[in-house]
PDB file of N, CA and C in Angstrom:
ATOM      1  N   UNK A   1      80.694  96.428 113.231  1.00  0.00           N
ATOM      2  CA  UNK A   1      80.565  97.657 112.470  1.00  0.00           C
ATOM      3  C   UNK A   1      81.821  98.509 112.683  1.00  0.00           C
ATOM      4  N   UNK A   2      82.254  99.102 111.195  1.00  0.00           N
ATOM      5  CA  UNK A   2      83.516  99.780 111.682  1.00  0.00           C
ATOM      6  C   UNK A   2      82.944 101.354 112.274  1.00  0.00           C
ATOM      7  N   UNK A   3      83.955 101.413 113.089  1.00  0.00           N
ATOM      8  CA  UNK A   3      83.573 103.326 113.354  1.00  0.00           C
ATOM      9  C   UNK A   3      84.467 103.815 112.770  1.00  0.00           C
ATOM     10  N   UNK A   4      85.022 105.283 112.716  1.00  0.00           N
ATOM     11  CA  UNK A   4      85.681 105.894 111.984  1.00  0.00           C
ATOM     12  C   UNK A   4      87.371 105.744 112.003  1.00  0.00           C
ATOM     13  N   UNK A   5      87.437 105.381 114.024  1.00  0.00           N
ATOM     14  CA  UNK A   5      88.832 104.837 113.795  1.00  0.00           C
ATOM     15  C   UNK A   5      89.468 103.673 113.441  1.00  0.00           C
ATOM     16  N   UNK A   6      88.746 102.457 112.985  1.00  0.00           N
ATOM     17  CA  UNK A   6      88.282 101.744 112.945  1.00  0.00           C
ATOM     18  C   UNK A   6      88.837 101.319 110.985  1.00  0.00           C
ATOM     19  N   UNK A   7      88.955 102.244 110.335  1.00  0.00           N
ATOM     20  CA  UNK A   7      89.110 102.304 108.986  1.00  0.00           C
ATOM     21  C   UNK A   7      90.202 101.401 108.812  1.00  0.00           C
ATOM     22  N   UNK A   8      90.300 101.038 107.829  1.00  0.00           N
ATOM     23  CA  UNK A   8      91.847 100.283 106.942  1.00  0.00           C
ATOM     24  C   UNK A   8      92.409 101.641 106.765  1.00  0.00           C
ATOM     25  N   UNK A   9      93.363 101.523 107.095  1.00  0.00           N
ATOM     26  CA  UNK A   9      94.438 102.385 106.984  1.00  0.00           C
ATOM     27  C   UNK A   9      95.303 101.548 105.429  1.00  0.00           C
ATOM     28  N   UNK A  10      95.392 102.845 104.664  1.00  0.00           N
ATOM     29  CA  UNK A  10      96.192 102.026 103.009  1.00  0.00           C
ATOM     30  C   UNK A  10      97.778 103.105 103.102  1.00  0.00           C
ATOM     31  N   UNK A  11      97.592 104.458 103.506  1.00  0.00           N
ATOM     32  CA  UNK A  11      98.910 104.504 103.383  1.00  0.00           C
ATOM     33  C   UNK A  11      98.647 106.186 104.309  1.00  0.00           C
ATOM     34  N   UNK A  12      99.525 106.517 104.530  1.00  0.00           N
ATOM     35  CA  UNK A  12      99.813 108.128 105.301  1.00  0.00           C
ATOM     36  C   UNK A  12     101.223 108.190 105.124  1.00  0.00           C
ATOM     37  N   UNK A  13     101.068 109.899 105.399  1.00  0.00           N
ATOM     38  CA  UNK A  13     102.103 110.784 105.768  1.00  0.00           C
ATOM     39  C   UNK A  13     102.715 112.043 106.754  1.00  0.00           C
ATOM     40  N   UNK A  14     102.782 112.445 107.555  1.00  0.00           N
ATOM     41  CA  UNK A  14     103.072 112.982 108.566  1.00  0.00           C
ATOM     42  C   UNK A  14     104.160 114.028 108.251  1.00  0.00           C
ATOM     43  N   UNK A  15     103.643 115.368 108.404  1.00  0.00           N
ATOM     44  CA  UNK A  15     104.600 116.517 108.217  1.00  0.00           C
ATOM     45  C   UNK A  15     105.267 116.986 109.059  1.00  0.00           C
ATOM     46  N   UNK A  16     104.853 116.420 110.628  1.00  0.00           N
ATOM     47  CA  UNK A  16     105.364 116.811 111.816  1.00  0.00           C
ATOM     48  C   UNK A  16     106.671 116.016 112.381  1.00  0.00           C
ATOM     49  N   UNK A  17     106.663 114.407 111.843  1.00  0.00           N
ATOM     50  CA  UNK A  17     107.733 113.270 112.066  1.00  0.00           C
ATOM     51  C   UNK A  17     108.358 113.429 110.785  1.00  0.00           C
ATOM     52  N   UNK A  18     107.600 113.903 109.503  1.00  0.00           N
ATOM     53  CA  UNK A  18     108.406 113.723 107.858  1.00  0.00           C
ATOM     54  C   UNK A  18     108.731 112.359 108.261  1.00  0.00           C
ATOM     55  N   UNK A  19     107.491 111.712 108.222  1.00  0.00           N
ATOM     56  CA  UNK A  19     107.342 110.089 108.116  1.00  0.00           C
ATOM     57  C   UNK A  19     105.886 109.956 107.020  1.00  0.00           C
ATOM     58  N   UNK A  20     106.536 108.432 106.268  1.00  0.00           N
ATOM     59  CA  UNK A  20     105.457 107.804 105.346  1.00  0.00           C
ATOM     60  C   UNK A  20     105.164 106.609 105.703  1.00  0.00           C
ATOM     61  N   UNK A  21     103.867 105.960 105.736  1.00  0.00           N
ATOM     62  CA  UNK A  21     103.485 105.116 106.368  1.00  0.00           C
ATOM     63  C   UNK A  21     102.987 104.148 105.323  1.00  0.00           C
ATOM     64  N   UNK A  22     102.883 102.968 104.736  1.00  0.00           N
ATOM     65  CA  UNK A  22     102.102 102.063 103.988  1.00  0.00           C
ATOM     66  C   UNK A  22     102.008 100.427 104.649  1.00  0.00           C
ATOM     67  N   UNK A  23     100.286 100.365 104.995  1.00  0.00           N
ATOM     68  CA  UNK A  23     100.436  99.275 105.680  1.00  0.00           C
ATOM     69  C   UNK A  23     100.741  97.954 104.679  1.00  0.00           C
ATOM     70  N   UNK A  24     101.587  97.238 105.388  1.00  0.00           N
ATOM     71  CA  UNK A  24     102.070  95.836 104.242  1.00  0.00           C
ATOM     72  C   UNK A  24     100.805  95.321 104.032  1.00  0.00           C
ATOM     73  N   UNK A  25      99.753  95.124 104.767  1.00  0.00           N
ATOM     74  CA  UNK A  25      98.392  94.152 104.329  1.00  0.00           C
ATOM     75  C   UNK A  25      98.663  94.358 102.624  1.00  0.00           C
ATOM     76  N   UNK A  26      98.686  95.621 101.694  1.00  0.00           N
ATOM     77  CA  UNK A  26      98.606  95.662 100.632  1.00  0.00           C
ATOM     78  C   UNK A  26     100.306  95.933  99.791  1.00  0.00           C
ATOM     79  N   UNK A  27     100.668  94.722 100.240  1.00  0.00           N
ATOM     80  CA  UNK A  27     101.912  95.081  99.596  1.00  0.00           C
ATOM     81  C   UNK A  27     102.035  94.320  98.079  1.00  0.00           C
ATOM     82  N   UNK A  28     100.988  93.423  97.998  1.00  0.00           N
ATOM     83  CA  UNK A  28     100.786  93.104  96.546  1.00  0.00           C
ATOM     84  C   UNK A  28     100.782  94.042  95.781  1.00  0.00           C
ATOM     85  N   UNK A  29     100.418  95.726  95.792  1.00  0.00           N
ATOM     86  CA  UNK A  29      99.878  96.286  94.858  1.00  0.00           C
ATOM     87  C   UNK A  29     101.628  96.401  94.118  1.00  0.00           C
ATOM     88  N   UNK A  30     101.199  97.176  92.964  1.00  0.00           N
ATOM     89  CA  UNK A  30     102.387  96.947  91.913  1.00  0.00           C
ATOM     90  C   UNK A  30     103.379  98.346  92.599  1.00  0.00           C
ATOM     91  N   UNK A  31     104.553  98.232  92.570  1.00  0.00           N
ATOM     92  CA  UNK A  31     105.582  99.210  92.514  1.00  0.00           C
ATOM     93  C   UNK A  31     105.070 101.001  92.342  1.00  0.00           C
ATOM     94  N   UNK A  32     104.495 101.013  90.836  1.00  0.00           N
ATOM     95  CA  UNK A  32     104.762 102.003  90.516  1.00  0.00           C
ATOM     96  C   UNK A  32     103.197 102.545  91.588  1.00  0.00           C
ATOM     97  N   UNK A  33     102.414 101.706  91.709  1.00  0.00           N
ATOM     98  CA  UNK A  33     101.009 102.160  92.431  1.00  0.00           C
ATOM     99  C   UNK A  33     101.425 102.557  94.002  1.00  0.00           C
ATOM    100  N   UNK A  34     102.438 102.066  94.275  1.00  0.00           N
ATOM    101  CA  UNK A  34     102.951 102.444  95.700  1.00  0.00           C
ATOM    102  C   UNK A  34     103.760 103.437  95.625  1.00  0.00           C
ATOM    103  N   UNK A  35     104.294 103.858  94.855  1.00  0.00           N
ATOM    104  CA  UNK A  35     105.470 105.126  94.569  1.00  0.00           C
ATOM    105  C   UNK A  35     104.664 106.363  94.186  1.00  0.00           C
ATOM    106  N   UNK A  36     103.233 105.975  93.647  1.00  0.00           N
ATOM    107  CA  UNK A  36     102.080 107.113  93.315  1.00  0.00           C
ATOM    108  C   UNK A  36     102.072 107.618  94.572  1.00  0.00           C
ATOM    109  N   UNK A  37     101.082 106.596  95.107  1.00  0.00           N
ATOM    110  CA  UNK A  37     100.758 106.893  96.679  1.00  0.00           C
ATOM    111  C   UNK A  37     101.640 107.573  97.221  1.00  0.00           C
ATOM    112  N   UNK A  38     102.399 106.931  97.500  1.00  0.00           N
ATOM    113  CA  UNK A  38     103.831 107.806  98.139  1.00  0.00           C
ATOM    114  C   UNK A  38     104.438 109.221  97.905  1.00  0.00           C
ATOM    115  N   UNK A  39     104.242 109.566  96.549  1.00  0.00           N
ATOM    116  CA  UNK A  39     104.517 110.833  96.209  1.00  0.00           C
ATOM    117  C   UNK A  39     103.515 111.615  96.809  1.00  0.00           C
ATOM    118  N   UNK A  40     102.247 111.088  96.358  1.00  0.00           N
ATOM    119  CA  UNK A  40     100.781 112.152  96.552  1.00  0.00           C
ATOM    120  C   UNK A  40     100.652 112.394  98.002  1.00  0.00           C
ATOM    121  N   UNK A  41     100.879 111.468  99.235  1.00  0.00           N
ATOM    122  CA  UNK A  41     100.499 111.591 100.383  1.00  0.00           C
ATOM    123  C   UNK A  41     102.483 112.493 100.703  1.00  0.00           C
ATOM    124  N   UNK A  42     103.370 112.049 100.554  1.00  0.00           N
ATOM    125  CA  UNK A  42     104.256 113.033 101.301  1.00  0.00           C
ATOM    126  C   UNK A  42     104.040 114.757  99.927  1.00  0.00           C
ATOM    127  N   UNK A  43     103.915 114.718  99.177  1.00  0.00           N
ATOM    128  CA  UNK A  43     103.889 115.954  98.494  1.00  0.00           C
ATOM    129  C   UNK A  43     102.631 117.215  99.106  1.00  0.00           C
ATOM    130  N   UNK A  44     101.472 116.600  99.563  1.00  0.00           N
ATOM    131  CA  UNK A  44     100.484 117.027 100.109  1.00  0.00           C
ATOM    132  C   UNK A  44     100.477 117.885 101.286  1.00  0.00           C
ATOM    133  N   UNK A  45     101.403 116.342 102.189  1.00  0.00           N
ATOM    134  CA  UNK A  45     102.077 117.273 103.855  1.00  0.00           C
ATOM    135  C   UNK A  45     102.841 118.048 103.789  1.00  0.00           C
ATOM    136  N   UNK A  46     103.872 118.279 103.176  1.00  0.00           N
ATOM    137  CA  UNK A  46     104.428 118.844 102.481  1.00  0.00           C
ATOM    138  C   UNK A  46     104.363 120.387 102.205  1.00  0.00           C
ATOM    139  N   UNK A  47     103.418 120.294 101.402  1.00  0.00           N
ATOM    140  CA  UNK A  47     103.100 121.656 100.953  1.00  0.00           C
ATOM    141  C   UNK A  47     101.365 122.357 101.812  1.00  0.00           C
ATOM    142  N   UNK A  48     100.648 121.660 102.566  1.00  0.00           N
ATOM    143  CA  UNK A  48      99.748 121.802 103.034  1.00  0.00           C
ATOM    144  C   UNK A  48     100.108 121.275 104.593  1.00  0.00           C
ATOM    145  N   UNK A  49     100.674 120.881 104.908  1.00  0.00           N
ATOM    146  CA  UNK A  49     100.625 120.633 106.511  1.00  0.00           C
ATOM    147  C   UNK A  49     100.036 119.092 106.683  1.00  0.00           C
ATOM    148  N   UNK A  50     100.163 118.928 108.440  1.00  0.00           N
ATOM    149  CA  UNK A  50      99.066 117.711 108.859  1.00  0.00           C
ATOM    150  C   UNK A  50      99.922 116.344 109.022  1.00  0.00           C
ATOM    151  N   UNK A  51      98.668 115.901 108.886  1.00  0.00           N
ATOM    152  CA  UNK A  51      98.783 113.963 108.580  1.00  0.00           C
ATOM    153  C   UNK A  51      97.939 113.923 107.866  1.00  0.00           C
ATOM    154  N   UNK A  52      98.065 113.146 106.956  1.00  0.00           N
ATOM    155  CA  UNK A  52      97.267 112.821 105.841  1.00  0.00           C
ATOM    156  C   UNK A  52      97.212 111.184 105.815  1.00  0.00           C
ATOM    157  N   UNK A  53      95.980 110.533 105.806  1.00  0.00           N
ATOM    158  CA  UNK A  53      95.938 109.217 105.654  1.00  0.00           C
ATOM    159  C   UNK A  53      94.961 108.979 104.689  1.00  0.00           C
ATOM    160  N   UNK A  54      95.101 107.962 103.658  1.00  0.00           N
ATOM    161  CA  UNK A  54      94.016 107.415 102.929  1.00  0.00           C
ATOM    162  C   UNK A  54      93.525 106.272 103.101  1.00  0.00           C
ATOM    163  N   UNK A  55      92.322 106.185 103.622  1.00  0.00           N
ATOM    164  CA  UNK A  55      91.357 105.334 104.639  1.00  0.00           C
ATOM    165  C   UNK A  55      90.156 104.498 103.954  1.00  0.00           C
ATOM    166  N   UNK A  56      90.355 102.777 104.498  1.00  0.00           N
ATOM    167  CA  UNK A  56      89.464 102.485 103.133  1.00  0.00           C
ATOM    168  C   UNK A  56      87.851 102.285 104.508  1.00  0.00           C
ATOM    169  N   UNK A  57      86.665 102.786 103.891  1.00  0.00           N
ATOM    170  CA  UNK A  57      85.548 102.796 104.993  1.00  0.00           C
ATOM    171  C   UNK A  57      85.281 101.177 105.048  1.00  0.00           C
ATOM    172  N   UNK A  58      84.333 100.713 106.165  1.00  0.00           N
ATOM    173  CA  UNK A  58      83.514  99.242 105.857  1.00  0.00           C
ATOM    174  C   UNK A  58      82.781  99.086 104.261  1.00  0.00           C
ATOM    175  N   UNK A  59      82.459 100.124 103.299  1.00  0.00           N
ATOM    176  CA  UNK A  59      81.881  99.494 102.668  1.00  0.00           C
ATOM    177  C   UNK A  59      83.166  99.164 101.238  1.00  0.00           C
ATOM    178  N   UNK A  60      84.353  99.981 101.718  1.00  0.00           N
ATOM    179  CA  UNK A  60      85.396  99.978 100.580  1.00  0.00           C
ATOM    180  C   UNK A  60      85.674 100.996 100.087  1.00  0.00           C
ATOM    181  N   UNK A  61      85.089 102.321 100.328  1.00  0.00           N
ATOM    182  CA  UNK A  61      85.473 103.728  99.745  1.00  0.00           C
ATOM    183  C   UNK A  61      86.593 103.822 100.557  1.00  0.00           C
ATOM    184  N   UNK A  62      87.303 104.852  99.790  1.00  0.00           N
ATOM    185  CA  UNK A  62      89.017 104.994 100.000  1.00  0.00           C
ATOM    186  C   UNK A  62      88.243 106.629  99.960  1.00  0.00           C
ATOM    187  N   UNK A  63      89.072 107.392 101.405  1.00  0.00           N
ATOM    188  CA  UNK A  63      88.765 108.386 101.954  1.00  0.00           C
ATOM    189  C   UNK A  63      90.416 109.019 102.205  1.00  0.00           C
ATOM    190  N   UNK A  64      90.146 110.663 101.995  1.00  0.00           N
ATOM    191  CA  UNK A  64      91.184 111.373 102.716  1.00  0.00           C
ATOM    192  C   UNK A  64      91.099 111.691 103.852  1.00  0.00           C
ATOM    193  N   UNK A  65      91.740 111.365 104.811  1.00  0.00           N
ATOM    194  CA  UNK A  65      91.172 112.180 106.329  1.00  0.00           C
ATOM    195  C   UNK A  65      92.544 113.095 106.278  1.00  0.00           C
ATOM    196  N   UNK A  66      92.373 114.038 107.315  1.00  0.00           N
ATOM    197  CA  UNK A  66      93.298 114.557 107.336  1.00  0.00           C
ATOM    198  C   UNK A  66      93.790 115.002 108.725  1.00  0.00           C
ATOM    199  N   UNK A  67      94.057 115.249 109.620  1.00  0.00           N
ATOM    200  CA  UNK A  67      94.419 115.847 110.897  1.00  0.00           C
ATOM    201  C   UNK A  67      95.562 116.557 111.326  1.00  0.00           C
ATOM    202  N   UNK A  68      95.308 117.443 112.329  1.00  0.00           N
ATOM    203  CA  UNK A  68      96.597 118.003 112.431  1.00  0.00           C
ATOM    204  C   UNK A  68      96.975 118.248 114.094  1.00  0.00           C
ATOM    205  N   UNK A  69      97.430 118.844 114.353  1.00  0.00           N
ATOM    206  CA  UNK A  69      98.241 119.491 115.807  1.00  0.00           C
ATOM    207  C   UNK A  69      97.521 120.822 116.262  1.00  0.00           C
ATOM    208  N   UNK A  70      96.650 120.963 117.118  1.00  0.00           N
ATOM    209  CA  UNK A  70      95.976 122.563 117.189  1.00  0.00           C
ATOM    210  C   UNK A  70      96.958 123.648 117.807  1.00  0.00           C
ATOM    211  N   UNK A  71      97.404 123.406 117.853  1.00  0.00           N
ATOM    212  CA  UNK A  71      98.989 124.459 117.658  1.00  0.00           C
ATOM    213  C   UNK A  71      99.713 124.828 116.111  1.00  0.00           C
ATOM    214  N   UNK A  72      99.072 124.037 115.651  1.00  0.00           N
ATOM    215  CA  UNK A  72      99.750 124.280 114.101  1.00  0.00           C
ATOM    216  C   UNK A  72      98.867 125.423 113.437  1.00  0.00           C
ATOM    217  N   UNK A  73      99.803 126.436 113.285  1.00  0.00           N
ATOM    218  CA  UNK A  73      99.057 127.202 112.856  1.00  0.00           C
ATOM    219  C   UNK A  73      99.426 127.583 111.480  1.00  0.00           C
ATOM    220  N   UNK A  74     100.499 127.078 110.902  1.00  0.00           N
ATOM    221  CA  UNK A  74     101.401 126.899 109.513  1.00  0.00           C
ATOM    222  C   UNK A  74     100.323 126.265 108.739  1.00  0.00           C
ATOM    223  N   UNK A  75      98.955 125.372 109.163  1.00  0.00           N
ATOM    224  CA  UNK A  75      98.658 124.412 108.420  1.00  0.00           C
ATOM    225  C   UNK A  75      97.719 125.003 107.433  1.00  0.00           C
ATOM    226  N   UNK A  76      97.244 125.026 106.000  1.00  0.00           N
ATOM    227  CA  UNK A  76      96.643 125.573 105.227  1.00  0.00           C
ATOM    228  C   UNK A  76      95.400 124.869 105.179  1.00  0.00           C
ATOM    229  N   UNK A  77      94.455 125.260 105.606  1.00  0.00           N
ATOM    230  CA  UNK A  77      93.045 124.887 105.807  1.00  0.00           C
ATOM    231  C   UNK A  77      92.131 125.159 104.619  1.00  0.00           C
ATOM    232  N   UNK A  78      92.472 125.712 103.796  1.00  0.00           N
ATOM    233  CA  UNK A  78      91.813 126.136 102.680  1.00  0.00           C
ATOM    234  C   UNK A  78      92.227 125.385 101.450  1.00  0.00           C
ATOM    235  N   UNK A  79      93.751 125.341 101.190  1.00  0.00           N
ATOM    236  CA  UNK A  79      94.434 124.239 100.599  1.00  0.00           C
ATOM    237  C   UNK A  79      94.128 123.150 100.776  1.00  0.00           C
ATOM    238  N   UNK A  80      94.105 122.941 101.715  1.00  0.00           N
ATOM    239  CA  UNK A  80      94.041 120.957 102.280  1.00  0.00           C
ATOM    240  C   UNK A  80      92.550 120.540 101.344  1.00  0.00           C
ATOM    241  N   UNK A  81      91.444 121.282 101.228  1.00  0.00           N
ATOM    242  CA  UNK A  81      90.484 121.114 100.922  1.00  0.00           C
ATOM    243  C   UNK A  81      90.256 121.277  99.400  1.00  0.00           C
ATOM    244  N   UNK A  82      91.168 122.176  98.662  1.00  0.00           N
ATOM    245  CA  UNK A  82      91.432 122.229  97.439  1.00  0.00           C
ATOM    246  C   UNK A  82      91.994 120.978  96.957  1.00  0.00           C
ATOM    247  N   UNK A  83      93.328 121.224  97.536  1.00  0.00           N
ATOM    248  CA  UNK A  83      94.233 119.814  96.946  1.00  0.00           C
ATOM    249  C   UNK A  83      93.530 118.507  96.997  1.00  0.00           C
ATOM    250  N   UNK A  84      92.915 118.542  98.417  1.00  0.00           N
ATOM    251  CA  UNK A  84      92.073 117.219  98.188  1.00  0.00           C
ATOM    252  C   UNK A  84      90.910 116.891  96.849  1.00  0.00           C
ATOM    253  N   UNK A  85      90.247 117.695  96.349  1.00  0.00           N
ATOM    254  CA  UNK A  85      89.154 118.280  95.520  1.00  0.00           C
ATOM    255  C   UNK A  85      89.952 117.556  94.276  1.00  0.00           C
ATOM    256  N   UNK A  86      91.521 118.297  94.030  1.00  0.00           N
ATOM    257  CA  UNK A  86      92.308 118.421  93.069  1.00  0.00           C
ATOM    258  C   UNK A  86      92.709 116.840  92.834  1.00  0.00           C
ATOM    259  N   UNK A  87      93.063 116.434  93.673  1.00  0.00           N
ATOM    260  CA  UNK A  87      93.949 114.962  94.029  1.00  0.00           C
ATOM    261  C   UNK A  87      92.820 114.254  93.172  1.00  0.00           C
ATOM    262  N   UNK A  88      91.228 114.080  93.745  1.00  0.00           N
ATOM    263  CA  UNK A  88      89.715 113.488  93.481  1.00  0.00           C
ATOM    264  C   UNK A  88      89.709 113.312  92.434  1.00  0.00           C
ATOM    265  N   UNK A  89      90.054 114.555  91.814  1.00  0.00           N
ATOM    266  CA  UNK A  89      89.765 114.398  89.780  1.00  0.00           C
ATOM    267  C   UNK A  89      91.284 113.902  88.881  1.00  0.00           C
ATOM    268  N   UNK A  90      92.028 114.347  89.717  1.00  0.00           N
ATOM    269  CA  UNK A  90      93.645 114.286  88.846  1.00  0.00           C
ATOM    270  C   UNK A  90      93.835 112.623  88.721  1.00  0.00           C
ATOM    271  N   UNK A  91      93.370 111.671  90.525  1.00  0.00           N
ATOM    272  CA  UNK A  91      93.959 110.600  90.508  1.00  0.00           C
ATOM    273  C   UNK A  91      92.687 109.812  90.946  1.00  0.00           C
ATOM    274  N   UNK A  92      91.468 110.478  89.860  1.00  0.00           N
ATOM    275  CA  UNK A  92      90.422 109.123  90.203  1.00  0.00           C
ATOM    276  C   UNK A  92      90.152 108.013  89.883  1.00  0.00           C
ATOM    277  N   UNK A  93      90.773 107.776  88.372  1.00  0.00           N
ATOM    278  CA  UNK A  93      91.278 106.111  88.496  1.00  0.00           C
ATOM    279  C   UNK A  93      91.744 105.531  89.013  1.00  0.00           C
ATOM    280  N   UNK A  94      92.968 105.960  89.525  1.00  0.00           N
ATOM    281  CA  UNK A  94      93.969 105.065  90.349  1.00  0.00           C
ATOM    282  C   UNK A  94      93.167 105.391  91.973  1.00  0.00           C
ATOM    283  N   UNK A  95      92.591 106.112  92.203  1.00  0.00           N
ATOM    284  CA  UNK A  95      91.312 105.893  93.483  1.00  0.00           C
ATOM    285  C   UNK A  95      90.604 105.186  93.380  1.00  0.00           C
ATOM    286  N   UNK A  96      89.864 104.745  92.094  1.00  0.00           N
ATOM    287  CA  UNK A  96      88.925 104.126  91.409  1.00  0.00           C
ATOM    288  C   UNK A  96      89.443 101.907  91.529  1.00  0.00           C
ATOM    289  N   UNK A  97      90.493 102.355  91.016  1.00  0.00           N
ATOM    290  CA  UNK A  97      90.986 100.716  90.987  1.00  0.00           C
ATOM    291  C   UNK A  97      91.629 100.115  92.405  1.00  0.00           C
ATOM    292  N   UNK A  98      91.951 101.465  92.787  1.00  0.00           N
ATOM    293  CA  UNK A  98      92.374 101.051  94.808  1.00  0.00           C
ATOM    294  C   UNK A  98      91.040 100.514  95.122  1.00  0.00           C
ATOM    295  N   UNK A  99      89.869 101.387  95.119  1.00  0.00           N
ATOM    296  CA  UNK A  99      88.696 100.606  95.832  1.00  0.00           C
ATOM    297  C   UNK A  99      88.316  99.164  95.334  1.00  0.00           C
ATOM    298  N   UNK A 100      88.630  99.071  94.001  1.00  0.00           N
ATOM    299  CA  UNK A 100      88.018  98.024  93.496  1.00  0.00           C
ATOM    300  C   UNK A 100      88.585  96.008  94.472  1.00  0.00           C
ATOM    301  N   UNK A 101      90.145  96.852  94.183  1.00  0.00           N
ATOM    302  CA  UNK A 101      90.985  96.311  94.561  1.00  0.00           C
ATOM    303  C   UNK A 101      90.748  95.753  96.103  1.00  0.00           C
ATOM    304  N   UNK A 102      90.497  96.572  96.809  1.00  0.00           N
ATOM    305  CA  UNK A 102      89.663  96.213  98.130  1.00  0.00           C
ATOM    306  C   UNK A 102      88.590  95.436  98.359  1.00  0.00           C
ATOM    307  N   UNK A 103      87.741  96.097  97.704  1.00  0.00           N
ATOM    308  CA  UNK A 103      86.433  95.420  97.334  1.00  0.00           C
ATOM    309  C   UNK A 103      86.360  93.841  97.354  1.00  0.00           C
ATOM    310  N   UNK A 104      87.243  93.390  96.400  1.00  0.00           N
ATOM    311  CA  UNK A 104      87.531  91.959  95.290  1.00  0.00           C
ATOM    312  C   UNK A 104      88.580  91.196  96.285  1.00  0.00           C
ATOM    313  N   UNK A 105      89.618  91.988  96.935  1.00  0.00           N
ATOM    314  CA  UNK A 105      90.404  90.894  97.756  1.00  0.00           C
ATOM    315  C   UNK A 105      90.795  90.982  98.853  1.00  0.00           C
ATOM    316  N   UNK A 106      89.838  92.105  99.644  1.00  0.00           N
ATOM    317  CA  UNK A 106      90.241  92.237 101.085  1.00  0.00           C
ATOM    318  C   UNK A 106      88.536  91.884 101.222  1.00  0.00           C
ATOM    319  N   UNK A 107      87.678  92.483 101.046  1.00  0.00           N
ATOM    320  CA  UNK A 107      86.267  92.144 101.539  1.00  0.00           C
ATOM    321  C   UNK A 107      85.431  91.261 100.615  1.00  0.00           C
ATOM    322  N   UNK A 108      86.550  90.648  99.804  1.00  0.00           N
ATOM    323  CA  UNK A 108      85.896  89.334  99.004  1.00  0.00           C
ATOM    324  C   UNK A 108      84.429  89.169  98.708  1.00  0.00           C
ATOM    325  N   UNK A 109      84.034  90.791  97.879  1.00  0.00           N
ATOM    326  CA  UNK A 109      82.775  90.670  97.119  1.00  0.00           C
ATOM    327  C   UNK A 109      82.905  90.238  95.915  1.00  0.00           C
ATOM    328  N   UNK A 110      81.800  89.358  95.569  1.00  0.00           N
ATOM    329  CA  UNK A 110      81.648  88.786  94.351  1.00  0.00           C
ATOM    330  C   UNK A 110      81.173  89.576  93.133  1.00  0.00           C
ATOM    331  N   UNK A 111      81.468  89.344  91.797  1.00  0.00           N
ATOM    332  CA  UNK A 111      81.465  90.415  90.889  1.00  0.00           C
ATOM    333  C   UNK A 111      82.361  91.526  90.730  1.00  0.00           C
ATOM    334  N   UNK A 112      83.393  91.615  91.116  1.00  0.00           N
ATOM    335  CA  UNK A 112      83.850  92.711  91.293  1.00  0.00           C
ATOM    336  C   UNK A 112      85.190  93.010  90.359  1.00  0.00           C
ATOM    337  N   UNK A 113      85.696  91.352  90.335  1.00  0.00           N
ATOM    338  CA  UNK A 113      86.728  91.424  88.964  1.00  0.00           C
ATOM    339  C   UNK A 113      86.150  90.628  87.568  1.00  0.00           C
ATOM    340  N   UNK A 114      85.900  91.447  86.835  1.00  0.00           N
ATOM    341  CA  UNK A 114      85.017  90.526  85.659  1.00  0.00           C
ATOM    342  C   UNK A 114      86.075  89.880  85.025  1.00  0.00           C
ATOM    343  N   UNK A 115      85.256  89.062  84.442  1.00  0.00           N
ATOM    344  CA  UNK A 115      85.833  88.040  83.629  1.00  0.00           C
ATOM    345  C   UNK A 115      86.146  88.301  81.642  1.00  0.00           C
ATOM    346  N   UNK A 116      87.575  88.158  81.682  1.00  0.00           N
ATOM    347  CA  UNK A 116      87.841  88.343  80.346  1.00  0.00           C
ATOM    348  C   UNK A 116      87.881  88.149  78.984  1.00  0.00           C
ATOM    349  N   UNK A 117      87.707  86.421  79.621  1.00  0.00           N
ATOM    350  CA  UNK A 117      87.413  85.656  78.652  1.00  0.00           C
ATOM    351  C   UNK A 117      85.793  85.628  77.878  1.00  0.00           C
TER     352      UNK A 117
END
């Protein structure tokens, strides 16, 4: 059973190192889907503070966690929770096809990429 630290880690960003993180396990995904990511997670720290990671759970939901430094007192706590809200609706397809994407070829459930023909 996973616990919380325990998550797939798919990509982070760090405002304190101004480091971006994407684990290779998913380096199949296409270019421009990694340059999304990439914008959204350093633009976030960025302008809201933290570490920001997007975390896939045991059952395949892709999660924002967020954490920070309790000394940081720069960090916008009210924002972080907006933007996240904001991010939910702006980029829920491409949230939408990350999970799927998981789903179908990291936890190899069946049904999950239909058939076209």
């Amino acid at each position: 059973m996973f616990s919380e630290s325990e998550n797939m880690v798919l990509c982070g960003a760090n405002s304190y190192t101004q480091k971006y993180y994407f684990n290779e396990e998913f380096d199949r995904l296409p270019e421009s889907v990694k340059d999304e990511l990439k914008a959204m997670c350093v633009i976030f720290t960025e302008d809201i503070g933290g570490i920001l990671t997007l975390e896939y759970t045991e059952e395949g939901e892709l999660e924002f966690k967020v954490r920070t430094d309790e000394q940081d007192y720069l960090f916008d706590e009210i924002g972080c929770g907006l933007r996240i809200k904001d991010l939910q609706i702006k980029k829920r397809e491409l949230l939408e096809v990350l999970e799927l994407y998981y789903k179908a070829f990291v936890l190899g459930e069946d049904g999950i990429v239909e058939d076209t023909e």
